[in-house]
Protein backbone atom coordinates (compact mmCIF):
# COMPACT_ATOMS: atom_id res chain seq x y z
CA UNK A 1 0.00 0.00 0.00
CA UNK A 2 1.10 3.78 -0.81
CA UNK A 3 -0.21 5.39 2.19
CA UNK A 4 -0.20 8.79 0.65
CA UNK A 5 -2.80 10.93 2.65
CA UNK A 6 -4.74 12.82 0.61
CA UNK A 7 -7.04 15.29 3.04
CA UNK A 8 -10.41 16.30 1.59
CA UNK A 9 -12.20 19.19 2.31
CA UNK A 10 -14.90 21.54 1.06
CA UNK A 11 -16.61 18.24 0.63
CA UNK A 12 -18.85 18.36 3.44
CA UNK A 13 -19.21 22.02 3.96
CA UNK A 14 -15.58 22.35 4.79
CA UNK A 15 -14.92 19.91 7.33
CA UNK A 16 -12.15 17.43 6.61
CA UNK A 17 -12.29 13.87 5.73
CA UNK A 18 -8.97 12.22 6.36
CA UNK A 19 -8.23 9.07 3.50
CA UNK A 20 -5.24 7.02 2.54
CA UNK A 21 -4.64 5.98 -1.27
CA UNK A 22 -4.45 2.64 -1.88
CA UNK A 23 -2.65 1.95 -4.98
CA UNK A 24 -2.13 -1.49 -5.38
CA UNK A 25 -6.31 -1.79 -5.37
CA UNK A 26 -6.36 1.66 -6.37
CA UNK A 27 -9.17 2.97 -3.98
CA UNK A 28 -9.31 5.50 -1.17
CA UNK A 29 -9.47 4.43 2.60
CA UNK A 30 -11.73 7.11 4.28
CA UNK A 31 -11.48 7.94 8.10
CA UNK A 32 -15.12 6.28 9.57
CA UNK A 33 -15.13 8.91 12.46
CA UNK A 34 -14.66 11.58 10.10
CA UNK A 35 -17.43 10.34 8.13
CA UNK A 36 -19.85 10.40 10.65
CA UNK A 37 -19.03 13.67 12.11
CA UNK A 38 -19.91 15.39 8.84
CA UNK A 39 -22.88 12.72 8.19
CA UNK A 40 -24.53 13.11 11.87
CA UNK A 41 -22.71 16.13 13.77
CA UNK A 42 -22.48 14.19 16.76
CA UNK A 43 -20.79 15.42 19.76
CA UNK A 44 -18.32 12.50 20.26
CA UNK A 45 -17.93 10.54 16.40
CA UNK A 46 -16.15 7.76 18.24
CA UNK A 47 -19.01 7.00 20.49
CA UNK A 48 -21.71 6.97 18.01
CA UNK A 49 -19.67 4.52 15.87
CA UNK A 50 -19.36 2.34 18.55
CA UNK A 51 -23.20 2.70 19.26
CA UNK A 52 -23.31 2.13 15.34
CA UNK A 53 -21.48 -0.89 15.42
CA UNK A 54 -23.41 -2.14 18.25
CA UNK A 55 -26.54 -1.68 16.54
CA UNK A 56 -25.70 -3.07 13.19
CA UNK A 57 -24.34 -6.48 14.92
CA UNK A 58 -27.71 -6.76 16.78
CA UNK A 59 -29.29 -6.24 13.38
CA UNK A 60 -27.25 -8.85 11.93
CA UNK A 61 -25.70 -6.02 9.78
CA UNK A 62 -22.14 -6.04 10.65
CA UNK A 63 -20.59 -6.27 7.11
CA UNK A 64 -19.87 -2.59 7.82
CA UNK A 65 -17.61 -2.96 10.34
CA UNK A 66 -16.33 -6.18 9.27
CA UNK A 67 -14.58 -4.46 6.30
CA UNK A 68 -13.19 -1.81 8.37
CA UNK A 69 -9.20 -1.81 8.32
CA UNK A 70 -6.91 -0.23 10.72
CA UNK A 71 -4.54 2.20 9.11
CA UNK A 72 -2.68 4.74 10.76
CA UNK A 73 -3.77 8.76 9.82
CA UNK A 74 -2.74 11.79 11.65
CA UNK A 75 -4.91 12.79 14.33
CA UNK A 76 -5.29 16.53 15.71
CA UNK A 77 -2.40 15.95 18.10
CA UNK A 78 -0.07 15.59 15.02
CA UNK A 79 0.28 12.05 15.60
CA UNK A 80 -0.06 8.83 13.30
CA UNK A 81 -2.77 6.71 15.12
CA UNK A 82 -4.32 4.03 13.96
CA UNK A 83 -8.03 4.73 12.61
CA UNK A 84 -11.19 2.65 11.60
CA UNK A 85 -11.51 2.87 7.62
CA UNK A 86 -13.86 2.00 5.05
CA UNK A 87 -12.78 1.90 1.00
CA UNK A 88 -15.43 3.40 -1.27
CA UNK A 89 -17.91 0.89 -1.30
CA UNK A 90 -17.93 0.54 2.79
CA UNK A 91 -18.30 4.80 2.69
CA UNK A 92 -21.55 4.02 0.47
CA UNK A 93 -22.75 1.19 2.97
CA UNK A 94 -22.02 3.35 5.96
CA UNK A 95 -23.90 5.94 4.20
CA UNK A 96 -26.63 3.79 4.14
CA UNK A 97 -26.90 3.25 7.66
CA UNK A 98 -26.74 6.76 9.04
CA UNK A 99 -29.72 9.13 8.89
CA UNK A 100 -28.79 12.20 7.36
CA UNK A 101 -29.87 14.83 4.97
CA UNK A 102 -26.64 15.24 3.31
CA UNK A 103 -26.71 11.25 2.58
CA UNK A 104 -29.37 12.35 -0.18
CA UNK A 105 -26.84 13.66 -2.90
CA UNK A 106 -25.03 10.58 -2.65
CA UNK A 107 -28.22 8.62 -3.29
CA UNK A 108 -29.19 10.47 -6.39
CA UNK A 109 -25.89 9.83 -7.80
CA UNK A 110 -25.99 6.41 -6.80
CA UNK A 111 -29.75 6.20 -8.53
CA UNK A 112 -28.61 8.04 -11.56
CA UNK A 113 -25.77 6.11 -12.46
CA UNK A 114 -27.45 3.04 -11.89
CA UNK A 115 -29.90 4.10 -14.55
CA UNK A 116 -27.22 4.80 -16.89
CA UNK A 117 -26.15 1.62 -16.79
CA UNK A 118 -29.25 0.15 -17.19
CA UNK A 119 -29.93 2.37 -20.16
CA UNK A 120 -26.67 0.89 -21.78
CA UNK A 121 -27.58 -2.81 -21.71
CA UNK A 122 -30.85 -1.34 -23.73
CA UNK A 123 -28.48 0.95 -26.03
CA UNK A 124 -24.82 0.36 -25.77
CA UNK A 125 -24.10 3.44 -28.10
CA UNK A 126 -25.33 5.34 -25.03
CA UNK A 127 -22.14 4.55 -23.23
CA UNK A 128 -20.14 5.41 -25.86
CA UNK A 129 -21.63 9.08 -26.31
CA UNK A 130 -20.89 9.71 -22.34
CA UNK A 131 -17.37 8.51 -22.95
CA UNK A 132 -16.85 10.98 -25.93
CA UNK A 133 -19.32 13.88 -24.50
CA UNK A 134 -16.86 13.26 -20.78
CA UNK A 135 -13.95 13.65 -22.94
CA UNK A 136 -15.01 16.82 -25.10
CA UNK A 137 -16.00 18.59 -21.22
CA UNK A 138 -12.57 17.90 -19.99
CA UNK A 139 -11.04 19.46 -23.01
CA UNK A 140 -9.71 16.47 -25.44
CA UNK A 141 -9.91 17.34 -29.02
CA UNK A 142 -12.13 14.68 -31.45
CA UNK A 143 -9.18 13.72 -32.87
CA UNK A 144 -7.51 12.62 -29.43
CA UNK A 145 -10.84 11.08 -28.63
CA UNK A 146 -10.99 8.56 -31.98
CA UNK A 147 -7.14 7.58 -31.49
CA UNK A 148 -8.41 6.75 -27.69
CA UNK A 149 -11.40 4.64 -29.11
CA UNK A 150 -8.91 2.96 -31.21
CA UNK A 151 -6.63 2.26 -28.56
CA UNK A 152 -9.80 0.72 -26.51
CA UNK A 153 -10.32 -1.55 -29.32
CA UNK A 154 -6.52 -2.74 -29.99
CA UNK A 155 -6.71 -3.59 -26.32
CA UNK A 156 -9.69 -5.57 -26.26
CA UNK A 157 -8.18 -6.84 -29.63
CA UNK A 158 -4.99 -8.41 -27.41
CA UNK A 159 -6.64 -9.42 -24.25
CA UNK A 160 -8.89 -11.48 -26.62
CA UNK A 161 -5.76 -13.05 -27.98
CA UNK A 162 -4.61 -13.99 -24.32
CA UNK A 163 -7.72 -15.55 -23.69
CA UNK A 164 -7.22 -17.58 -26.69
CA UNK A 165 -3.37 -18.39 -25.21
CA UNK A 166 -5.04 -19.65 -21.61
CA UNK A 167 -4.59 -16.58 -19.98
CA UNK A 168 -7.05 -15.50 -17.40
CA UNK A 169 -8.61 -12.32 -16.78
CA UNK A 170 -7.60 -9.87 -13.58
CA UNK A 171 -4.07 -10.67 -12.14
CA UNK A 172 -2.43 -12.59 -15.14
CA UNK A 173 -3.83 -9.32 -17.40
CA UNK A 174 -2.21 -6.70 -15.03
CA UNK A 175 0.93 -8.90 -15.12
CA UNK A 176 1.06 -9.20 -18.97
CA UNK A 177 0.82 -5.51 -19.15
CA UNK A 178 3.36 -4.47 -15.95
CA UNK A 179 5.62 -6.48 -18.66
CA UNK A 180 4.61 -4.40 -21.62
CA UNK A 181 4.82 -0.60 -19.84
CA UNK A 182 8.39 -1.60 -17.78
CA UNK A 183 10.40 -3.36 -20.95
CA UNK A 184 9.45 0.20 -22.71
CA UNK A 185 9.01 2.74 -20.19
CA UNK A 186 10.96 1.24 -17.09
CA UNK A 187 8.29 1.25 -15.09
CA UNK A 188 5.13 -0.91 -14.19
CA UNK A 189 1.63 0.63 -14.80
CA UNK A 190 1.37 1.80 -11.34
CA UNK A 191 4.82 3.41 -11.09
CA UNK A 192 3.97 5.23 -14.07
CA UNK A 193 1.14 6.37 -12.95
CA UNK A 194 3.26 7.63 -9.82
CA UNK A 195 5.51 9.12 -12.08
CA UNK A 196 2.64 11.35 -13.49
CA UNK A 197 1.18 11.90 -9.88
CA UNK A 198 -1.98 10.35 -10.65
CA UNK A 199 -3.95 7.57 -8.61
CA UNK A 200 -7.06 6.34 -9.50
CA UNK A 201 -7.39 8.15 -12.55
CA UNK A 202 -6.98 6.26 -16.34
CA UNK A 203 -3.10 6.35 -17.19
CA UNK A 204 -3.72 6.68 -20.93
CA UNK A 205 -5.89 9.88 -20.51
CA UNK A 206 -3.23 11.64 -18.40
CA UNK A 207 -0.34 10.70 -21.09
CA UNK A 208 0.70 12.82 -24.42
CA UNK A 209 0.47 11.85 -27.96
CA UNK A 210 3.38 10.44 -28.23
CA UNK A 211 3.11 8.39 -25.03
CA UNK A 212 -0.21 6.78 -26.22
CA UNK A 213 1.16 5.99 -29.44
CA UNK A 214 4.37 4.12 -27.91
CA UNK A 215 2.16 2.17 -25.65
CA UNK A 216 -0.41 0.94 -28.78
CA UNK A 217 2.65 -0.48 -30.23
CA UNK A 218 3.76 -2.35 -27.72
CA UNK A 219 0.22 -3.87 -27.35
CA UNK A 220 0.01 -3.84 -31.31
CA UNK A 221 3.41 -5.76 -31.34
CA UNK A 222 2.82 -8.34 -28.39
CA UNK A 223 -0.71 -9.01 -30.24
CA UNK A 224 1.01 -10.09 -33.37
CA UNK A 225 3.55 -12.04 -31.44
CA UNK A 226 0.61 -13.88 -29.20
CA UNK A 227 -1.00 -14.18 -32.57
CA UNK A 228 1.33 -15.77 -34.67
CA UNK A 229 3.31 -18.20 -31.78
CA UNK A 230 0.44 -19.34 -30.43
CA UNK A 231 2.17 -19.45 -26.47
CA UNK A 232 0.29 -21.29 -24.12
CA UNK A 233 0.23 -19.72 -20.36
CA UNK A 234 1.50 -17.03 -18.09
CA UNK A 235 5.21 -18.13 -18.33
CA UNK A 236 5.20 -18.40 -22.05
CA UNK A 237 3.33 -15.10 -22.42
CA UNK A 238 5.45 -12.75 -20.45
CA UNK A 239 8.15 -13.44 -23.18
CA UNK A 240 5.62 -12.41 -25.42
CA UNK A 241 4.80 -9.04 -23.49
CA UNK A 242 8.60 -8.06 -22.76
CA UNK A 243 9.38 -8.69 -26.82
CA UNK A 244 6.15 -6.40 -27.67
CA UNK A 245 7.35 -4.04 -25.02
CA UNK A 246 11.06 -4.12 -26.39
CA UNK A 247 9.66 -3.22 -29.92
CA UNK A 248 7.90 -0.09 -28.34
CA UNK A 249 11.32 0.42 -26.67
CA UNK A 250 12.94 0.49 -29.95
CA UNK A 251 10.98 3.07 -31.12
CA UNK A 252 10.90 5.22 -28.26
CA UNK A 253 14.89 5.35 -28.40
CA UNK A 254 14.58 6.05 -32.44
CA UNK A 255 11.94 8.53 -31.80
CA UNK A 256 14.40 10.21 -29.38
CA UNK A 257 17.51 10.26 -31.31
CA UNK A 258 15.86 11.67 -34.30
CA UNK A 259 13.14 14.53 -32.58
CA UNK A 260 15.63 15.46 -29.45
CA UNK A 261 12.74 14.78 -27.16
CA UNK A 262 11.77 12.26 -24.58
CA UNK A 263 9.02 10.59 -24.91
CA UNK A 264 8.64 9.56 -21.01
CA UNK A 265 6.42 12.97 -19.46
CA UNK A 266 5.09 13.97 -16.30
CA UNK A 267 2.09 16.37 -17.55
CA UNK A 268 -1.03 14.76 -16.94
CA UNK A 269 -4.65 16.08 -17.64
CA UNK A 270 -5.90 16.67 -13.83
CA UNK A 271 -6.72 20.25 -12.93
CA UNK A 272 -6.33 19.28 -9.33
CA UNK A 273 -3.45 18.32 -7.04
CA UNK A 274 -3.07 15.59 -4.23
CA UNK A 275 -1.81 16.74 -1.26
CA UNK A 276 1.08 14.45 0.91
CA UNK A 277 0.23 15.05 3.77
CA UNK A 278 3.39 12.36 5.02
CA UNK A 279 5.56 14.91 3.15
CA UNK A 280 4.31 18.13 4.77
CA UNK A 281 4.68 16.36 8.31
CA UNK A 282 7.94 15.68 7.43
CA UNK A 283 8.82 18.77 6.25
CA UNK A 284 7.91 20.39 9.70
């Protein structure tokens, strides 16, 4: 885990919600007490979660605090102490339990994106229009938006292609494509996206041009290779992955030599910045 603290606030009419990034399951762990003080107002958080906890274990609804992990945050002493947490989902289900009227925004959202979804099993070109309108609001041109849609395709293309080689969906994928990004960029997927000082956002939409177009060909090149040698498992397909990954390398070091510029950037799309919290304390 990359306990990175990010504090929130302006959220919940100012008050701060303390959260650690998780960036191996790339989620947020949100401070329970925290929660409820801006949920309920309570005079002591820490009691009414206990009371909370109580009551949803008499209820036979303890999943709530059965997911709750202990992870240490700074407290208003200054001090790392461990805290209850919930990831995004547990937030919702907590959410759930508390009466509040500022629970009701996160319902509609909840409600609204559940119809979306429903409307896309009905009309799958639905999805696609919120993917390109998302994309036009956050400023990409059409043009970067059809070379993304491409790239979306190519990848489906080659994960396809390591079904076909007995490859199984989830960890084997990630590994397969760790391979790909660190035989051509150095890094793995998530160190990249550390690089660019992203978390949970999409690499691809934070990279440039350039960076995009490296990475289809060293999905377009593994494909081909998977394609054409047929390899049969995890083992056999990581050779696969570092040679597709090596021919993206290749070009990346032509591309280089010839333009005088690196491919490799930190600019990303987010018009926002985390805050390290471990850093400031540090600094002090």
């Amino acid at each position: 885990m990359n306990e990175k603290l990010a504090t929130i606030t302006n959220l919940f009419d100012g008050k701060e919600v303390r959260s650690i990034w998780d960036s191996e399951k790339e989620d947020y762990y949100f401070s329970v007490v925290d929660v409820i003080s801006v949920l309920a107002e309570p005079t002591n958080p820490r009691d009414y979660w206990y009371q909370l906890k109580k009551r949803l274990s008499d209820e036979e609804k303890s999943e709530v605090s059965t997911k709750c992990r202990h992870l240490k945050m700074k407290a208003k002493d200054g001090k790392m102490r461990q805290t209850d947490t919930l990831d995004t989902e547990g937030v919702f289900r907590l959410i759930e339990s508390i009466p509040s009227p500022k629970a009701e925004p996160f319902k509609l959202w909840l409600a609204k994106l559940g119809r979306e979804k429903v409307d896309e099993v009905f009309d799958p070109s639905k999805g696609i229009d919120q993917m390109i309108d998302f994309y036009l609001k956050k400023g990409y041109s059409l043009e970067w938006i059809e070379e993304r849609i491409k790239a979306i395709i190519n990848r489906k293309k080659l994960t396809n292609t390591w079904k076909e080689n007995g490859i199984h969906e989830g960890v084997e994928y990630a590994i397969l494509t760790n391979d790909i990004y660190k035989e051509w960029s150095g890094m793995t997927a998530s160190e990249y996206k550390s690089y660019k000082g992203i978390r949970k956002e999409n690499l691809r939409d934070n990279m440039t041009d350039i960076e995009v177009a490296i990475t289809s060909i060293g999905e377009l090149a593994t494909r081909e290779i998977a394609k054409n040698e047929k390899p049969l498992g995890l083992d056999e397909n990581r050779k696969a992955a570092r040679r597709g990954g090596g021919v993206a390398r290749r070009t990346k070091d032509f591309f280089e030599t010839e333009t005088g510029s690196k491919v490799i950037s930190k600019e990303n799309t987010l018009n926002y910045q985390y805050i390290d919290n471990l850093k400031l304390i540090d600094e002090k």
